[in-house]
Structures are given as structure tokens and as C-alpha cells.
C-alpha atoms as a PDB file:
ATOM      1  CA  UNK A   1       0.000   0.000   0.000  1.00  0.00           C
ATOM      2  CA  UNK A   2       1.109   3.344  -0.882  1.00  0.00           C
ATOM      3  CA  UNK A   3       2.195   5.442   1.821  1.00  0.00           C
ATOM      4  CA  UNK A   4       2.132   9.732   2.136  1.00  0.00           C
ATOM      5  CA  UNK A   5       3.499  11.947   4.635  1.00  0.00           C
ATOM      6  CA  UNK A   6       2.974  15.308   4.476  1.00  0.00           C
ATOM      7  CA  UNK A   7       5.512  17.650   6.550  1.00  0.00           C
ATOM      8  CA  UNK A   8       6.412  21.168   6.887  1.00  0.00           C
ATOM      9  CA  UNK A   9       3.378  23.193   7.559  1.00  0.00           C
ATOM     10  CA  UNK A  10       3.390  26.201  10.015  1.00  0.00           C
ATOM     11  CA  UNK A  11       2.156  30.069  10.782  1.00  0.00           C
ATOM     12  CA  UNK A  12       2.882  32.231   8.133  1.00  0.00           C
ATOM     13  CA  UNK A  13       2.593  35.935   7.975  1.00  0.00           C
ATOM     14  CA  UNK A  14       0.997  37.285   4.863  1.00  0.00           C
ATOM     15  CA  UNK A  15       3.677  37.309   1.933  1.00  0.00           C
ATOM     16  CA  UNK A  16       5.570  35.244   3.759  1.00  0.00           C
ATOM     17  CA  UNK A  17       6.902  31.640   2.427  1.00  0.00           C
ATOM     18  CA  UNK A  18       6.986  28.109   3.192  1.00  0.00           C
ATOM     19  CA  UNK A  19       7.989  24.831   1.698  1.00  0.00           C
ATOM     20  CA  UNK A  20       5.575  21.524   2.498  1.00  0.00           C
ATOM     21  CA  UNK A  21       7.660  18.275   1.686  1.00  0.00           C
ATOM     22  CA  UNK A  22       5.743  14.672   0.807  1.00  0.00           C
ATOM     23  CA  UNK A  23       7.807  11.316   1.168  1.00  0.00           C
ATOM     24  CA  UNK A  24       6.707   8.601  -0.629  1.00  0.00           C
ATOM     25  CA  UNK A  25       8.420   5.661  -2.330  1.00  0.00           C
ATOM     26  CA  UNK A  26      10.806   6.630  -5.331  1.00  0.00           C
ATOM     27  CA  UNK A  27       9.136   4.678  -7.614  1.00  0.00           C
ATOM     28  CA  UNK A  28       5.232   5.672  -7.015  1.00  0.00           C
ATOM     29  CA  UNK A  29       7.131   9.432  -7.714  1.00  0.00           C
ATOM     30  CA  UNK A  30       8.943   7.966 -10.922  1.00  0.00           C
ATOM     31  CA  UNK A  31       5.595   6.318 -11.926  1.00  0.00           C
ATOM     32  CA  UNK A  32       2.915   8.267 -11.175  1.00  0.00           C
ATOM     33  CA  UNK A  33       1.899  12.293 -11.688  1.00  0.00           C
ATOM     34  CA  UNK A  34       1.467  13.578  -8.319  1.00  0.00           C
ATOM     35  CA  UNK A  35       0.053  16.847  -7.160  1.00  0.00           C
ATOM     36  CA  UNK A  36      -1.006  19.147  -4.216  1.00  0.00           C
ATOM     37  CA  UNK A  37      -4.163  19.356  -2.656  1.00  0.00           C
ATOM     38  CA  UNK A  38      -5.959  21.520  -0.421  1.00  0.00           C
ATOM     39  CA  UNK A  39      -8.474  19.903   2.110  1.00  0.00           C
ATOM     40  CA  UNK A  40     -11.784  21.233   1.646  1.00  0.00           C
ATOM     41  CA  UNK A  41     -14.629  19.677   3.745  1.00  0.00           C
ATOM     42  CA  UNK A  42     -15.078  16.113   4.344  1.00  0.00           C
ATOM     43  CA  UNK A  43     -13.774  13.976   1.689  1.00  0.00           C
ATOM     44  CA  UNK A  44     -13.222  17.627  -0.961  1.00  0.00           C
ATOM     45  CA  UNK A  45     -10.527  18.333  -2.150  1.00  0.00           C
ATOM     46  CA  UNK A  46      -8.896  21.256  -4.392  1.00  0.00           C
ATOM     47  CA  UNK A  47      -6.332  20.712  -7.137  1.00  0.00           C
ATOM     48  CA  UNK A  48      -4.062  22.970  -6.312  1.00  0.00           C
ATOM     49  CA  UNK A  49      -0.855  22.742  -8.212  1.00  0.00           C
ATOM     50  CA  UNK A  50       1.094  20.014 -10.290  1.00  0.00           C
ATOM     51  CA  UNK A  51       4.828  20.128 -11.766  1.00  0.00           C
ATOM     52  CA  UNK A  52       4.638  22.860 -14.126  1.00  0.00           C
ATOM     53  CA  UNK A  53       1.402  24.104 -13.615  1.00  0.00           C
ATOM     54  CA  UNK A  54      -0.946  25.544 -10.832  1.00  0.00           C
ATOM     55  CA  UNK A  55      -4.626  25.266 -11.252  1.00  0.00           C
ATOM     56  CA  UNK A  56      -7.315  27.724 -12.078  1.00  0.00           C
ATOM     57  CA  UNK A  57      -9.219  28.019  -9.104  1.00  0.00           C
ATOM     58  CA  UNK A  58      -5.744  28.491  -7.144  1.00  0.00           C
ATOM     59  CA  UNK A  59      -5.036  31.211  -9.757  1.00  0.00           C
ATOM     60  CA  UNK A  60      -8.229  33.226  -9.764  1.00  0.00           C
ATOM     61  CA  UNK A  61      -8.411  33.151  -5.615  1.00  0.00           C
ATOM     62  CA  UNK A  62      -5.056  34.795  -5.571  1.00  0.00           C
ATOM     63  CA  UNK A  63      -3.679  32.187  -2.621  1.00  0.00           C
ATOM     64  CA  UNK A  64      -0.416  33.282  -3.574  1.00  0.00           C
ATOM     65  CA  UNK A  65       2.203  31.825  -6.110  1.00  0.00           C
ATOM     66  CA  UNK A  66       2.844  27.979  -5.552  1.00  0.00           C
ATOM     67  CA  UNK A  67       5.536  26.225  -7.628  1.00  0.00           C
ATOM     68  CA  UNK A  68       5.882  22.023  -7.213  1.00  0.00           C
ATOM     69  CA  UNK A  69       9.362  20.441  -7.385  1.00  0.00           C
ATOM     70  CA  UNK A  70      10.134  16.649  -6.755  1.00  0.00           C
ATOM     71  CA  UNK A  71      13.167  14.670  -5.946  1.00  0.00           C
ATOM     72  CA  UNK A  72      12.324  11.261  -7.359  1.00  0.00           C
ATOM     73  CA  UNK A  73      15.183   9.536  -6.076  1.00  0.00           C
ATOM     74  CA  UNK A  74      14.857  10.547  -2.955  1.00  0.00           C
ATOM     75  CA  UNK A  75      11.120   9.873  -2.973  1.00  0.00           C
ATOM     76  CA  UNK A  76       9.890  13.713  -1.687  1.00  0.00           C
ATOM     77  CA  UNK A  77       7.423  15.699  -3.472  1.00  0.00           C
ATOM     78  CA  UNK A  78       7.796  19.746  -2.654  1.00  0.00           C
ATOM     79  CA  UNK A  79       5.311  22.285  -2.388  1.00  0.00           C
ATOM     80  CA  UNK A  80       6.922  25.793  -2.331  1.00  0.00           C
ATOM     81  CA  UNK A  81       4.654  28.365  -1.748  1.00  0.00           C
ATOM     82  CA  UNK A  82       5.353  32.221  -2.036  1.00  0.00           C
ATOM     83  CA  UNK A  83       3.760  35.374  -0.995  1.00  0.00           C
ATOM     84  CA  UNK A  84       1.245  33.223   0.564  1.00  0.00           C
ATOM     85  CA  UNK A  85      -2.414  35.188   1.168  1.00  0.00           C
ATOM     86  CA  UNK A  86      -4.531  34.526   4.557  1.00  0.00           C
ATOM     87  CA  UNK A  87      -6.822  32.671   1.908  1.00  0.00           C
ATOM     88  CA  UNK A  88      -4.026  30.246   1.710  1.00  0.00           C
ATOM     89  CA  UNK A  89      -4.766  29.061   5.234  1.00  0.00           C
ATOM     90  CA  UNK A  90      -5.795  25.208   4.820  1.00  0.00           C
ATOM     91  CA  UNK A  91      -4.405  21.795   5.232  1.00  0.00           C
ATOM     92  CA  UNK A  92      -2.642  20.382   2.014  1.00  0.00           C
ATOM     93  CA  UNK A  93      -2.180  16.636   0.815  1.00  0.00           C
ATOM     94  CA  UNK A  94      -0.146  15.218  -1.718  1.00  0.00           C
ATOM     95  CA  UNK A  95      -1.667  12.274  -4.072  1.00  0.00           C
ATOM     96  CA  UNK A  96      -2.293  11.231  -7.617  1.00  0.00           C
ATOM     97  CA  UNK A  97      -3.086  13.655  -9.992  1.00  0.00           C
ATOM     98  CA  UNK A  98      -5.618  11.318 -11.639  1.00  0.00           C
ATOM     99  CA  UNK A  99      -8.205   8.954  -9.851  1.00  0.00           C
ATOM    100  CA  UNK A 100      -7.331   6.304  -8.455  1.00  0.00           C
ATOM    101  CA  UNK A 101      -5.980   8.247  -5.799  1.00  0.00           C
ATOM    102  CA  UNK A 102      -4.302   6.654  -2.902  1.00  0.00           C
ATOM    103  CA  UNK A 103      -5.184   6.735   0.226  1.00  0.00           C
ATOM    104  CA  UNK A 104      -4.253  10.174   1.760  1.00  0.00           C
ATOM    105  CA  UNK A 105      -1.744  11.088   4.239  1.00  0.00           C
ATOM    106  CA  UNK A 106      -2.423  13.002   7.235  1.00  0.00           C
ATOM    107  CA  UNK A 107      -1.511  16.362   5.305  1.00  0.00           C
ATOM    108  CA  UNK A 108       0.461  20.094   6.695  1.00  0.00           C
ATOM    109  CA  UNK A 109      -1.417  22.659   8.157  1.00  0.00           C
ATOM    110  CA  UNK A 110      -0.408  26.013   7.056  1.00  0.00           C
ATOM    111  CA  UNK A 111      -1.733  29.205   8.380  1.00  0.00           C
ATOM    112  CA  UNK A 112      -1.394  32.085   7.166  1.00  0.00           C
ATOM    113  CA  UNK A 113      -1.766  34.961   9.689  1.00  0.00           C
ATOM    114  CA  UNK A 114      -0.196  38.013  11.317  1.00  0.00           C
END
């Protein structure tokens, strides 16, 4: 079974940075397209940004600028996530970009507050 951990979340001030990290086994990141999530309600969740691209509803609510980087080889998925906005605040998840997804980790909590 495919296993996630999210790390890295914190308290951010507005326009401030941080960098969420997801370890997984190098081969589910040399096999599959993964992406970041952010945790709506219940079992929702928000596309928020693959490898070379960020998605439109993370665009047009102006969270901030998010840029995803991976390390296959060392099995870690990166979220790095600039000039972050207090809309921003939420709880992100790595997974498959496409269904099926596995199961998800426990996810980073990032605020973003003065």
C-alpha cells in the first residue's frame, strides 16, 4: 500500500513563504503524476498545483504563487509556496493527480496569519 506523509506546515505571515515536503516511495514518484491538494470539507478536495502548472481556481483566488518540485530519487514531493495570502490558510495533501488516488496522508497545516 502506498504510503504519504505530508511535513512542513506552520504560521505564516501574509507574503511570507513556506515549503511543504511529501515522502513517498521513489518509484510511485517515478511512476505516477502527483500533485497538491488543499483539504476542503469532508472527503473535498482542491487541485491545487502540479509540476509545471498551478490550477485555475488556485489562480483566480489569488492564494499566492505555488511552484511544485520533486526529488524522485529521494522519494519527496515539494510544495513551495510564495507570498502566501490569509486565503491560503488550509491543510494540504499530496496524491495522484488522476483517480485512483491513494489513500491520503495526514496532510500540513499552514496558516497564514499576522
Amino acid at each position: 500500500q502506498v504510503k504519504l506523509e505530508e511535513s512542513g506546515g506552520g504560521l505564516v505571515p501574509p507574503g511570507g513563504s513556506q515549503r511543504l515536503s511529501c515522502t513517498t516511495s521513489p518509484n510511485v514518484l517515478k511512476s505516477t503524476t502527483m500533485a497538491w491538494f488543499r483539504h476542503i470539507a469532508w472527503e473535498n478536495y482542491e487541485l491545487v498545483a502540479t509540476k509545471g502548472r498551478v490550477f485555475i481556481n488556485t489562480l483566480k483566488s489569488k492564494k499566492g504563487r505555488f511552484t511544485v518540485m520533486e526529488s524522485a530519487e529521494r522519494g519527496t514531493l515539494y510544495l513551495q509556496m510564495d507570498d502566501l495570502k490569509p486565503a491560503a490558510t488550509g491543510r494540504y495533501h499530496c496524491n495522484s493527480l488522476s483517480s485512483p488516488r491513494f489513500a491520503w496522508g495526514p496532510g500540513a497545516q499552514v496558516t497564514v496569519a499576522s
